[in-house]
Structure formats: structure tokens, C-alpha cells
PDB file of N, CA and C in Angstrom:
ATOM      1  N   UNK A   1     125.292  83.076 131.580  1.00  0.00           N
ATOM      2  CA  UNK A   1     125.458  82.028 132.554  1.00  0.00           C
ATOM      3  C   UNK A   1     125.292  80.695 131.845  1.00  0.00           C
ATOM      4  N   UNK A   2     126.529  79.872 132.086  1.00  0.00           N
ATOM      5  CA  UNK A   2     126.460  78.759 131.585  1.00  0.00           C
ATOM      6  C   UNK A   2     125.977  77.351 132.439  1.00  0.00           C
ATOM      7  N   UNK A   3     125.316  76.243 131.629  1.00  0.00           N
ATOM      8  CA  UNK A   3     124.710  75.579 132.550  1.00  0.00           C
ATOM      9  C   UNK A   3     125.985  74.223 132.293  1.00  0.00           C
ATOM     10  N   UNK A   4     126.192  73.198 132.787  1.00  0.00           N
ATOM     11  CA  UNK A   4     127.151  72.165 132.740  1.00  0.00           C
ATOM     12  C   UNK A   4     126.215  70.933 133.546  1.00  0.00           C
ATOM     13  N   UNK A   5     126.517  69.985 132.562  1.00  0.00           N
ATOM     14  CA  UNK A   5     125.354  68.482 133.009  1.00  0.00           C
ATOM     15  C   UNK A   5     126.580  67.427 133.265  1.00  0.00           C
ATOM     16  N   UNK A   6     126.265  66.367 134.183  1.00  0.00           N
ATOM     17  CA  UNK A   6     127.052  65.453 134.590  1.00  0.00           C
ATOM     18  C   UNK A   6     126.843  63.989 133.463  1.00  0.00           C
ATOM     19  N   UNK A   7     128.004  63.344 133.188  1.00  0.00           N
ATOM     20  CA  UNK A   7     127.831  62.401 132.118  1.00  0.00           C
ATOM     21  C   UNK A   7     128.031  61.444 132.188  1.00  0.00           C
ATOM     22  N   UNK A   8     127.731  60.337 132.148  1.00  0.00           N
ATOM     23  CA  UNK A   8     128.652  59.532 132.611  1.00  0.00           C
ATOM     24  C   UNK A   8     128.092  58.023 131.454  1.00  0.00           C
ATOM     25  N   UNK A   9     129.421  57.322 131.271  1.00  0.00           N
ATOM     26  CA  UNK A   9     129.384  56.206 130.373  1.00  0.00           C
ATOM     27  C   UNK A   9     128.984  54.799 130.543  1.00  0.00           C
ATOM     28  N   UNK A  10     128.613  54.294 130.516  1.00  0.00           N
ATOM     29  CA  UNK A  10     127.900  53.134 130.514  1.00  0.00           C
ATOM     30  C   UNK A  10     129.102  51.936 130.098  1.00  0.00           C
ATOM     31  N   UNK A  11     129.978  51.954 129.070  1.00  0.00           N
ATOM     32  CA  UNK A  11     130.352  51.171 129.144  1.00  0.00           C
ATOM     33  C   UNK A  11     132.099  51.229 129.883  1.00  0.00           C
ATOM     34  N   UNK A  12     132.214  52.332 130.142  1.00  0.00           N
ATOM     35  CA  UNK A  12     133.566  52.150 130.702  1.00  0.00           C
ATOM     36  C   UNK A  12     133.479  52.819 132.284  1.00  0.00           C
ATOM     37  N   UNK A  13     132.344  53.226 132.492  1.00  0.00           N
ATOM     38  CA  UNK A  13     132.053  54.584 133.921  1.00  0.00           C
ATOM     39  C   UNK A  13     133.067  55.595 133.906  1.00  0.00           C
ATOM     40  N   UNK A  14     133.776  56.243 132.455  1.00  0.00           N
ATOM     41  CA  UNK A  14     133.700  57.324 132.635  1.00  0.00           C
ATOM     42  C   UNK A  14     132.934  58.528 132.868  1.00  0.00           C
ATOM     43  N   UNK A  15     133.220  59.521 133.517  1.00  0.00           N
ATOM     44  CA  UNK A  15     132.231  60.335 133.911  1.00  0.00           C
ATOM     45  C   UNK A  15     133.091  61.669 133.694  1.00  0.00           C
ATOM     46  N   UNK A  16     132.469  62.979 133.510  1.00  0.00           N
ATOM     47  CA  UNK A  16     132.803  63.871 133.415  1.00  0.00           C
ATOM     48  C   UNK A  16     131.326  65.315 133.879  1.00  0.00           C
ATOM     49  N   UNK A  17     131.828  66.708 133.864  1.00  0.00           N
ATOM     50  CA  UNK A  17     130.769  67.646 134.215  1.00  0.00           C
ATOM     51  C   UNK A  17     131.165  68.508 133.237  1.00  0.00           C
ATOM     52  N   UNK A  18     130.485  68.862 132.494  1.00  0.00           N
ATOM     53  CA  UNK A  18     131.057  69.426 130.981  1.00  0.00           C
ATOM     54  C   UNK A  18     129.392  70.095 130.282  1.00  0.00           C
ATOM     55  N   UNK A  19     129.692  70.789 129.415  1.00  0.00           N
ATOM     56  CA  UNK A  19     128.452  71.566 129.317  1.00  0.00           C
ATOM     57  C   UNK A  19     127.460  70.628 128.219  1.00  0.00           C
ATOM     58  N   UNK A  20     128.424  69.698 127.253  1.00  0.00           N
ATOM     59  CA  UNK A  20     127.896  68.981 126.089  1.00  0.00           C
ATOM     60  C   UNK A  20     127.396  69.714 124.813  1.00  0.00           C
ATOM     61  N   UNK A  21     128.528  70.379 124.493  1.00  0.00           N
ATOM     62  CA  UNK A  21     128.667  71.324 123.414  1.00  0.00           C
ATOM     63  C   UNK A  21     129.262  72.481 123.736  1.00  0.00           C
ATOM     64  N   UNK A  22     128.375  73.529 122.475  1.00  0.00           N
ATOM     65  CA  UNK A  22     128.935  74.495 122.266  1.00  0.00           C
ATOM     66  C   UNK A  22     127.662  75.397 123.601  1.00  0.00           C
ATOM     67  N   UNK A  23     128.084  76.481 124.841  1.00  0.00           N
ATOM     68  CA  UNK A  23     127.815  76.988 125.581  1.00  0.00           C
ATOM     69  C   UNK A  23     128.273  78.460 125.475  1.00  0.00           C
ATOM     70  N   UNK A  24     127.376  79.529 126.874  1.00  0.00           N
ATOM     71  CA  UNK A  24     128.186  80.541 126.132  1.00  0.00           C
ATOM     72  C   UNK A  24     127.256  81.614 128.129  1.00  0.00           C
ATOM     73  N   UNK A  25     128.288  81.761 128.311  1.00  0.00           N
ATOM     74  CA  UNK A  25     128.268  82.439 129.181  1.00  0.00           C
ATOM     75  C   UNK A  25     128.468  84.046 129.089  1.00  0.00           C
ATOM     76  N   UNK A  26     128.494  85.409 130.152  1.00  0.00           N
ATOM     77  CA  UNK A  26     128.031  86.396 129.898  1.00  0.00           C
ATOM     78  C   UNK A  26     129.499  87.060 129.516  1.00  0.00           C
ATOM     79  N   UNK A  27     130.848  86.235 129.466  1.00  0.00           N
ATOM     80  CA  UNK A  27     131.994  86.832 129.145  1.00  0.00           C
ATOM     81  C   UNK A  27     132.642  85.657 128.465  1.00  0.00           C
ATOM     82  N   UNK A  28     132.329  84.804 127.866  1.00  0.00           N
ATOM     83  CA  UNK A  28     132.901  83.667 127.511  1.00  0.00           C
ATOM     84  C   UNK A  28     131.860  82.425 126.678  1.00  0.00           C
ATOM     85  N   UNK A  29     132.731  82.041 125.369  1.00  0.00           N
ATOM     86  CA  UNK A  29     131.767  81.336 124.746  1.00  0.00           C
ATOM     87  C   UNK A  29     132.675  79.887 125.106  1.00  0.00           C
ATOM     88  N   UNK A  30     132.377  78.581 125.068  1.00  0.00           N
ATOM     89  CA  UNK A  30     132.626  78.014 125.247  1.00  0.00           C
ATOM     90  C   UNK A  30     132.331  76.435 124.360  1.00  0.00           C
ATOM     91  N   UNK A  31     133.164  75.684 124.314  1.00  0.00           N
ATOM     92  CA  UNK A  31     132.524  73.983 123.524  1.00  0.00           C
ATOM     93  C   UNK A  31     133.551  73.043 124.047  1.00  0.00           C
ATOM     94  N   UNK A  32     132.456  72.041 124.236  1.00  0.00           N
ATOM     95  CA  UNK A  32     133.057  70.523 124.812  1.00  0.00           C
ATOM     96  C   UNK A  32     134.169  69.897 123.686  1.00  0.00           C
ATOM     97  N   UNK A  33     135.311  69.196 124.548  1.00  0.00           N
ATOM     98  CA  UNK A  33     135.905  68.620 123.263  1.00  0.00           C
ATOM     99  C   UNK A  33     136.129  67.242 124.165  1.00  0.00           C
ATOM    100  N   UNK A  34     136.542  66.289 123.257  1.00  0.00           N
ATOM    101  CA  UNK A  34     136.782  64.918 123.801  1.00  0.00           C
ATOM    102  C   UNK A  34     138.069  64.539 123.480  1.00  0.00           C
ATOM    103  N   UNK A  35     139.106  64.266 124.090  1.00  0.00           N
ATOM    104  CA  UNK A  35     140.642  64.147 123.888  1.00  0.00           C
ATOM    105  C   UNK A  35     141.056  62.696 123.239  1.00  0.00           C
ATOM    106  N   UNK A  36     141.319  62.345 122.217  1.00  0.00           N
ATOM    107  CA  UNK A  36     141.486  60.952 121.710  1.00  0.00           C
ATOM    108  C   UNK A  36     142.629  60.375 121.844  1.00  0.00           C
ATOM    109  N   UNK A  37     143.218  61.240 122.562  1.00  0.00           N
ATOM    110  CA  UNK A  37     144.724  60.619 123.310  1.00  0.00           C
ATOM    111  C   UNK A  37     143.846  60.193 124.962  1.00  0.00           C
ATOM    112  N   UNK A  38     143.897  60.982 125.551  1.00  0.00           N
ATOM    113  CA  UNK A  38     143.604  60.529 127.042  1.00  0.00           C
ATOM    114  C   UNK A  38     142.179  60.061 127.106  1.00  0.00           C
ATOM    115  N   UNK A  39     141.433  59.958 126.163  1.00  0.00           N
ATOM    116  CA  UNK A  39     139.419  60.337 126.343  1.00  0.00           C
ATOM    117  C   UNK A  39     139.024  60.817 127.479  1.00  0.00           C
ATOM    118  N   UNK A  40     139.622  62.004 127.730  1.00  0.00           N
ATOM    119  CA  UNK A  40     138.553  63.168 128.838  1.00  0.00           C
ATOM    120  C   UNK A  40     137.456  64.382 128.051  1.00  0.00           C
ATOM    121  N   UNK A  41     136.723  64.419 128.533  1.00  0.00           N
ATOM    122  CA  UNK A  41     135.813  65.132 128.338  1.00  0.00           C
ATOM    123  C   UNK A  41     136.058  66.338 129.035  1.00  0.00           C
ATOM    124  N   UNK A  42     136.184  67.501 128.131  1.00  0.00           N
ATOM    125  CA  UNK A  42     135.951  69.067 128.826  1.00  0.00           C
ATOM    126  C   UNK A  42     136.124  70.142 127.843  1.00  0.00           C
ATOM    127  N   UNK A  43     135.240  70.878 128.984  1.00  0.00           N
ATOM    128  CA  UNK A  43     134.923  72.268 128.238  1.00  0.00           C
ATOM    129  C   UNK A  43     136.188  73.311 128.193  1.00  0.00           C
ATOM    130  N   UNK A  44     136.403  73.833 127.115  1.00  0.00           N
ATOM    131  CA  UNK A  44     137.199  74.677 126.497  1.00  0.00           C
ATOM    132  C   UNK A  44     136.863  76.363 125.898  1.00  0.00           C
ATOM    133  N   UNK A  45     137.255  77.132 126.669  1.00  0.00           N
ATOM    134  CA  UNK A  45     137.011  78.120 125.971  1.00  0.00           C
ATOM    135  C   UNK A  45     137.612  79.200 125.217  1.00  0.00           C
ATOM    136  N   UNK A  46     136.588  78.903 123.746  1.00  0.00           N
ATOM    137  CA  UNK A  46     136.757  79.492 122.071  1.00  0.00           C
ATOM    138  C   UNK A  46     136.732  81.032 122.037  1.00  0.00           C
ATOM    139  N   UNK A  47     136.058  81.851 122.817  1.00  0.00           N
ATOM    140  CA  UNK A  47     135.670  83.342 122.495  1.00  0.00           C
ATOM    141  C   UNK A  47     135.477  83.926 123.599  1.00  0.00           C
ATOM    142  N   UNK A  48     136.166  85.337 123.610  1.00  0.00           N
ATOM    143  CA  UNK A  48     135.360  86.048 124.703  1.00  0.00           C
ATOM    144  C   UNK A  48     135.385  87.428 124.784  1.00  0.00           C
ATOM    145  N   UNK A  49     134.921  87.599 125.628  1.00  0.00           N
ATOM    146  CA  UNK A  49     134.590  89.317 125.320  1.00  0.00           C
ATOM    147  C   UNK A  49     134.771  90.176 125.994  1.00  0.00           C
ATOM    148  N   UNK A  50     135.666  91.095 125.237  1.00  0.00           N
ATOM    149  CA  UNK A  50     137.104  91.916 125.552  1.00  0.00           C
ATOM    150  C   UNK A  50     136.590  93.466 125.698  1.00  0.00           C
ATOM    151  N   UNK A  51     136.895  94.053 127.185  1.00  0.00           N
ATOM    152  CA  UNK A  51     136.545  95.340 127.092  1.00  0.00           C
ATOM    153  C   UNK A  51     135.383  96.078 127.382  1.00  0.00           C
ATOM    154  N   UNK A  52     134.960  94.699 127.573  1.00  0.00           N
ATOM    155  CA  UNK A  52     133.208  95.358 127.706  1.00  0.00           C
ATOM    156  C   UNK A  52     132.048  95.329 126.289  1.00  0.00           C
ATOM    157  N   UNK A  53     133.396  94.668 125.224  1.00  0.00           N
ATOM    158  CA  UNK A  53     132.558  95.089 123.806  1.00  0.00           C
ATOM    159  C   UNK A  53     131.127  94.249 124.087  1.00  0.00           C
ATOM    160  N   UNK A  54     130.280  94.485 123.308  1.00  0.00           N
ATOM    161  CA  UNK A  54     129.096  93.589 122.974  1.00  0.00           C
ATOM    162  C   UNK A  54     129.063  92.308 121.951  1.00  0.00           C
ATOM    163  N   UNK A  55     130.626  92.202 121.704  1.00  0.00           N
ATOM    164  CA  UNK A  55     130.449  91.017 120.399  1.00  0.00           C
ATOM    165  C   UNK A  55     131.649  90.145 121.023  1.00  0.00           C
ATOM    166  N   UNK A  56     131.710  89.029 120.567  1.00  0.00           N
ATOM    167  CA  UNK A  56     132.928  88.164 121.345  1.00  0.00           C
ATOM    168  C   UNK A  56     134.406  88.056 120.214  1.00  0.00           C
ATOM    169  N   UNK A  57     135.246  87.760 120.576  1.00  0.00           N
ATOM    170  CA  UNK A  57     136.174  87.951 120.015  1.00  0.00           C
ATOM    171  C   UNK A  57     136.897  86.603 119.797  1.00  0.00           C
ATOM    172  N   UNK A  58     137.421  85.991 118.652  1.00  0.00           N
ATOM    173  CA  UNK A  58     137.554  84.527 118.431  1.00  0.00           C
ATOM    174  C   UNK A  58     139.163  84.418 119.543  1.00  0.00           C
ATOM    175  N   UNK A  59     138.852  83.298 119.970  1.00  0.00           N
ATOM    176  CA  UNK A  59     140.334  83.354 120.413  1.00  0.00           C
ATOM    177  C   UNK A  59     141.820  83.030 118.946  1.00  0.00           C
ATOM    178  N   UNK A  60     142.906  82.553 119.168  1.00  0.00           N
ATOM    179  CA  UNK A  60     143.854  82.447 118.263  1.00  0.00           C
ATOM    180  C   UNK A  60     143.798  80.830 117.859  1.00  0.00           C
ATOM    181  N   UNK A  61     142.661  80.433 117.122  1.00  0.00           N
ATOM    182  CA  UNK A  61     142.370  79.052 116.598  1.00  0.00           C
ATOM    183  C   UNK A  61     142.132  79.468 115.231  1.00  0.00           C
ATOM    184  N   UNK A  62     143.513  79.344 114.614  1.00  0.00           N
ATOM    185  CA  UNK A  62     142.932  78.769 112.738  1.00  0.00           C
ATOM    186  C   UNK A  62     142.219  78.198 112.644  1.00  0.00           C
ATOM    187  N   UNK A  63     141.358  78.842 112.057  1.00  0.00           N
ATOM    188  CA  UNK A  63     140.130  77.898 111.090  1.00  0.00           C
ATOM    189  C   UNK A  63     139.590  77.029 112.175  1.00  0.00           C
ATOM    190  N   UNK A  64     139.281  76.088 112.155  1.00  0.00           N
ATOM    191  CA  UNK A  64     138.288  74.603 112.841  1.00  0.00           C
ATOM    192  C   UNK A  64     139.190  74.189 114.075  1.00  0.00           C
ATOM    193  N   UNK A  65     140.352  74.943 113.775  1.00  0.00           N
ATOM    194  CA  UNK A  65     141.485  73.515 114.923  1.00  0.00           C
ATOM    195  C   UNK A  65     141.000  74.461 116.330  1.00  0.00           C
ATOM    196  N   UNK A  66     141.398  73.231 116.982  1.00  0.00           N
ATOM    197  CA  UNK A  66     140.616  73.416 118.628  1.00  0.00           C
ATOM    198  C   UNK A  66     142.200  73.358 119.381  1.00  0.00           C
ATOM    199  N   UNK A  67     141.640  74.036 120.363  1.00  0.00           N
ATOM    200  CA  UNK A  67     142.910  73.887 121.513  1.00  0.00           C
ATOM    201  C   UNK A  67     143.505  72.390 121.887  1.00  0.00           C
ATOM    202  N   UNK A  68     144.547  72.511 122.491  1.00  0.00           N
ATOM    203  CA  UNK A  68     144.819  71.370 123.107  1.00  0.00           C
ATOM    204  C   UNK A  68     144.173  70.619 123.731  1.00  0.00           C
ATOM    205  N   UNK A  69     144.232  69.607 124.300  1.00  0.00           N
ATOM    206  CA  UNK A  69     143.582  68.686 125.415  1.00  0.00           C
ATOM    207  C   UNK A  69     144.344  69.539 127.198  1.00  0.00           C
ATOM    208  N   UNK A  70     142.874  70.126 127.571  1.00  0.00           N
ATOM    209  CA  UNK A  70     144.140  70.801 129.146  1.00  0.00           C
ATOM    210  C   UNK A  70     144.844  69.807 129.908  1.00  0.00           C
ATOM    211  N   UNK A  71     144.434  68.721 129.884  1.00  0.00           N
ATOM    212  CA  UNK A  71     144.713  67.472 130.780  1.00  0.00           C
ATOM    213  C   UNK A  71     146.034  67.136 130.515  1.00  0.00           C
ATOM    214  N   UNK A  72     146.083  66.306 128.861  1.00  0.00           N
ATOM    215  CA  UNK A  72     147.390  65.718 128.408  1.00  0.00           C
ATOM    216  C   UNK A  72     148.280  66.642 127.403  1.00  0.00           C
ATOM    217  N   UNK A  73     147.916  67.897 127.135  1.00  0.00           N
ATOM    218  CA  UNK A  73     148.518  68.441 126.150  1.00  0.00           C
ATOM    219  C   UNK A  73     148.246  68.058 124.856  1.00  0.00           C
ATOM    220  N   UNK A  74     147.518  66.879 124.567  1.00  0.00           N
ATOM    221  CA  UNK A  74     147.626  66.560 123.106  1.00  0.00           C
ATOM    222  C   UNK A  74     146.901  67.381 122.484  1.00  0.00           C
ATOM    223  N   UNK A  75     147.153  67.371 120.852  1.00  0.00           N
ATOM    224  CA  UNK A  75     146.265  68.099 120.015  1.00  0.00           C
ATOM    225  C   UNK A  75     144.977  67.065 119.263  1.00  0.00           C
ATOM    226  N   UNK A  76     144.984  66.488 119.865  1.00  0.00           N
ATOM    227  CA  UNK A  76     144.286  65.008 118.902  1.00  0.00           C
ATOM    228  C   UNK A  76     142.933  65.558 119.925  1.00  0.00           C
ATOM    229  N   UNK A  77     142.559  66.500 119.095  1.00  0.00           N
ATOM    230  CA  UNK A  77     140.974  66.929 119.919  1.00  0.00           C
ATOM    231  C   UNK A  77     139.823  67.034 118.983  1.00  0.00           C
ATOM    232  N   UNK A  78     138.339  66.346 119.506  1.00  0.00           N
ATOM    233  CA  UNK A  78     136.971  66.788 118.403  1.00  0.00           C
ATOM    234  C   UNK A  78     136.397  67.389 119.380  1.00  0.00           C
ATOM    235  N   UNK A  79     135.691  68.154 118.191  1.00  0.00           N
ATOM    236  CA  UNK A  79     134.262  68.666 119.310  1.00  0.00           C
ATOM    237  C   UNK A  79     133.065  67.190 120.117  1.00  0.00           C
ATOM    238  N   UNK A  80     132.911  67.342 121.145  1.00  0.00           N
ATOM    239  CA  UNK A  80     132.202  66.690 121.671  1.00  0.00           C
ATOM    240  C   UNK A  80     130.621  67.331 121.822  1.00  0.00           C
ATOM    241  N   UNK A  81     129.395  66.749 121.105  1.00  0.00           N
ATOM    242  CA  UNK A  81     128.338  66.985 121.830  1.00  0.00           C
ATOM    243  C   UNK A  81     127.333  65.663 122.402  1.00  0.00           C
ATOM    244  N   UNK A  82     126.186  66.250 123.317  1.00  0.00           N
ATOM    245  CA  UNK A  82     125.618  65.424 124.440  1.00  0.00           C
ATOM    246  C   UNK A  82     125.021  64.287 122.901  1.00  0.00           C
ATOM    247  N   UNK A  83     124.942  63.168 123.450  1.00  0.00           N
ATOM    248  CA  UNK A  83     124.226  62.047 122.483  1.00  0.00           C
ATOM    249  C   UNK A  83     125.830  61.187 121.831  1.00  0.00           C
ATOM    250  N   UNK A  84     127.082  62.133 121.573  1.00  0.00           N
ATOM    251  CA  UNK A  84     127.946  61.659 121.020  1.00  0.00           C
ATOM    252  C   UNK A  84     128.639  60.804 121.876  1.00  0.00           C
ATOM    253  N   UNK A  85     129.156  59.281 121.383  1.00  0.00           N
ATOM    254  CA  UNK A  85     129.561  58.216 122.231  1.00  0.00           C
ATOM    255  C   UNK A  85     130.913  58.364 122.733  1.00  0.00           C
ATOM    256  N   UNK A  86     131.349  58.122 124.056  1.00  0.00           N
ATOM    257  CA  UNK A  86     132.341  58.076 124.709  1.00  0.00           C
ATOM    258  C   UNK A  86     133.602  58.448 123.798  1.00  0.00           C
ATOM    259  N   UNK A  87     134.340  58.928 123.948  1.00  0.00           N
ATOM    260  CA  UNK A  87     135.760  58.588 123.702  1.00  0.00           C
ATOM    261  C   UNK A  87     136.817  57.873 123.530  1.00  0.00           C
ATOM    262  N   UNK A  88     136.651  57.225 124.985  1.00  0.00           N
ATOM    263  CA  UNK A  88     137.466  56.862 125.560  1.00  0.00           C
ATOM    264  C   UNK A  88     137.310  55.011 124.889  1.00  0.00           C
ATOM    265  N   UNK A  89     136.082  54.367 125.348  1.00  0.00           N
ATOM    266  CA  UNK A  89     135.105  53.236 124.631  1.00  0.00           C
ATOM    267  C   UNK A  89     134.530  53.259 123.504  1.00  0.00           C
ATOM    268  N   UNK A  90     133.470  54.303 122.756  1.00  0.00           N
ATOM    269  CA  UNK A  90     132.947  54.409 122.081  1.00  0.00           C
ATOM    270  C   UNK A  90     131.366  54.077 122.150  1.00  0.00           C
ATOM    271  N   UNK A  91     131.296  53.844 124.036  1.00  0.00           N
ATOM    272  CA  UNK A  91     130.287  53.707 124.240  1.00  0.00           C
ATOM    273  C   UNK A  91     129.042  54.977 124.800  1.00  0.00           C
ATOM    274  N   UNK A  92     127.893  54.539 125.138  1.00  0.00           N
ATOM    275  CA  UNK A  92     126.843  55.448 125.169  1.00  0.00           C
ATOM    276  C   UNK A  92     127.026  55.805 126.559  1.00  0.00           C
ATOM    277  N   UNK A  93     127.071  57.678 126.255  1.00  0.00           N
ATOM    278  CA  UNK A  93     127.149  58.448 127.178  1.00  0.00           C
ATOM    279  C   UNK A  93     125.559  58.896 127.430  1.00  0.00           C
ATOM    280  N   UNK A  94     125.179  58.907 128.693  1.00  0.00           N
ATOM    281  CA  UNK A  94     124.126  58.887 129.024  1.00  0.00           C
ATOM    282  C   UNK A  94     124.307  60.312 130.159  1.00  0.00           C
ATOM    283  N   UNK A  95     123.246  61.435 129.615  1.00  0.00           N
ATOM    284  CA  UNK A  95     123.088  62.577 130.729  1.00  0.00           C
ATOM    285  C   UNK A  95     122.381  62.633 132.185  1.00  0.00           C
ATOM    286  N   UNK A  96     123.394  62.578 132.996  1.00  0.00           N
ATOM    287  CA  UNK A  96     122.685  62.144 134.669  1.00  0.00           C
ATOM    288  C   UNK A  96     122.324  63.219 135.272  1.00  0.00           C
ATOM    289  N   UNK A  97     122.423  64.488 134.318  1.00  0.00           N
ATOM    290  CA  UNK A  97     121.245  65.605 135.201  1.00  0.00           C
ATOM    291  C   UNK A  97     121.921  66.784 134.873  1.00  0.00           C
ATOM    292  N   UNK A  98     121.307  67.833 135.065  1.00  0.00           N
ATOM    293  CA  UNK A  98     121.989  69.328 135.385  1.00  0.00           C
ATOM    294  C   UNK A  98     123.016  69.800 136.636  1.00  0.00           C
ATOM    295  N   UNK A  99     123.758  69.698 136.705  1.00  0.00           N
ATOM    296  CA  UNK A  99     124.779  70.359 137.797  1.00  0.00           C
ATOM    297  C   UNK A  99     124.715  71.633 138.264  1.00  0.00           C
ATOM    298  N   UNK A 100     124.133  71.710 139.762  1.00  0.00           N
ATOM    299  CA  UNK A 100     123.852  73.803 140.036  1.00  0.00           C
ATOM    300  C   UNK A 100     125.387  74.245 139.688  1.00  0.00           C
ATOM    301  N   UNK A 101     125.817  74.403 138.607  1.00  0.00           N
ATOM    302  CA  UNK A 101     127.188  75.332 138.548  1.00  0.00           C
ATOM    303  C   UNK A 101     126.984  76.384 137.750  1.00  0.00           C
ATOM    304  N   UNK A 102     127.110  77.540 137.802  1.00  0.00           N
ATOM    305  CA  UNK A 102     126.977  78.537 137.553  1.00  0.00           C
ATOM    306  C   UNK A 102     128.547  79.126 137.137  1.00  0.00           C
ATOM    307  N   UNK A 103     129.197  79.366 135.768  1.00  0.00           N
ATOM    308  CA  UNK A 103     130.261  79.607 135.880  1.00  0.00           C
ATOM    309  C   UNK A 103     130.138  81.270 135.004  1.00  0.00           C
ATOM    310  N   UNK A 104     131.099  82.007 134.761  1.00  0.00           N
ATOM    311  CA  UNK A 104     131.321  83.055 134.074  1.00  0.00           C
ATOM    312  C   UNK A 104     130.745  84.409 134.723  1.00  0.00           C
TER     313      UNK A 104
END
């Protein structure tokens, strides 16, 4: 069970609900990315686990490269974690709490 915190930016009021990293739920591993085409914030998921096995299975990402952006399609994606500055501004993202969401 994965937990997801609400974020929101200070200097532009973007906001997003995203886990702020790498997360990992009971069928699915998961990590935040930040889109440097659109600057949205969201969680993406890297691994999961097929069959019932006990180990997760990488999804089809060569090496380091991350999925698309789901929003705009672009590939111009980093990993995003909590403390790391906006995207979109480059300003300070500040954590406004835990969100009851329960996903996976």
C-alpha cells in the first residue's frame, strides 16, 4: 500500500498528489517524475508483479530512461523527489500533508 502526499509550490501554486519518489505498493512499484516540457508532477509506474510471483518485474525501460510524461507525451522526464524544487519555476515545493489514498 502506497501512501501519496499533496504538494504544492510556493512560487508558482503549482500543486500536485504524487507519492514524492520512488513508492511501492503490494502489486506495483512506482516513482515520481517531473515533466520539463509541461512541469507536472506524477507518479509513474516502473515494476510490477506478474503472476503472483514474489519479485517484481522491471517494466520495458532501458537502462535509467523513464516513461513518457502521461499528460503531454513528452520524453523530457527526471525523477522527481519530495525537497526537489518545482519544475515548472524552480521554486520550493513544500509538503502539505499525507493524502488518505490508498492505491494498489
Amino acid at each position: 500500500m502506497g501512501q501519496r502526499h499533496e504538494y504544492s509550490c510556493a512560487g508558482c501554486d503549482a500543486q500536485a498528489v504524487v507519492s514524492g519518489g520512488s513508492d511501492v505498493g503490494m502489486a506495483s512499484r512506482t516513482v515520481t517524475i517531473g515533466c520539463r516540457a509541461c512541469a507536472q508532477l506524477t507518479d509513474v509506474v516502473v515494476s510490477t508483479i506478474e503472476d503472483g510471483d514474489a519479485f517484481f518485474h522491471d517494466l520495458d525501460m532501458p537502462g535509467d530512461d523513464l516513461p513518457a510524461c502521461p499528460t503531454c507525451r513528452a520524453s523530457a522526464t527526471v525523477k522527481w523527489h519530495r525537497g526537489d524544487p518545482c519544475p515548472r519555476c524552480r521554486g520550493a515545493v513544500v509538503d502539505t500533508g499525507c493524502v488518505i489514498e490508498l492505491w494498489d
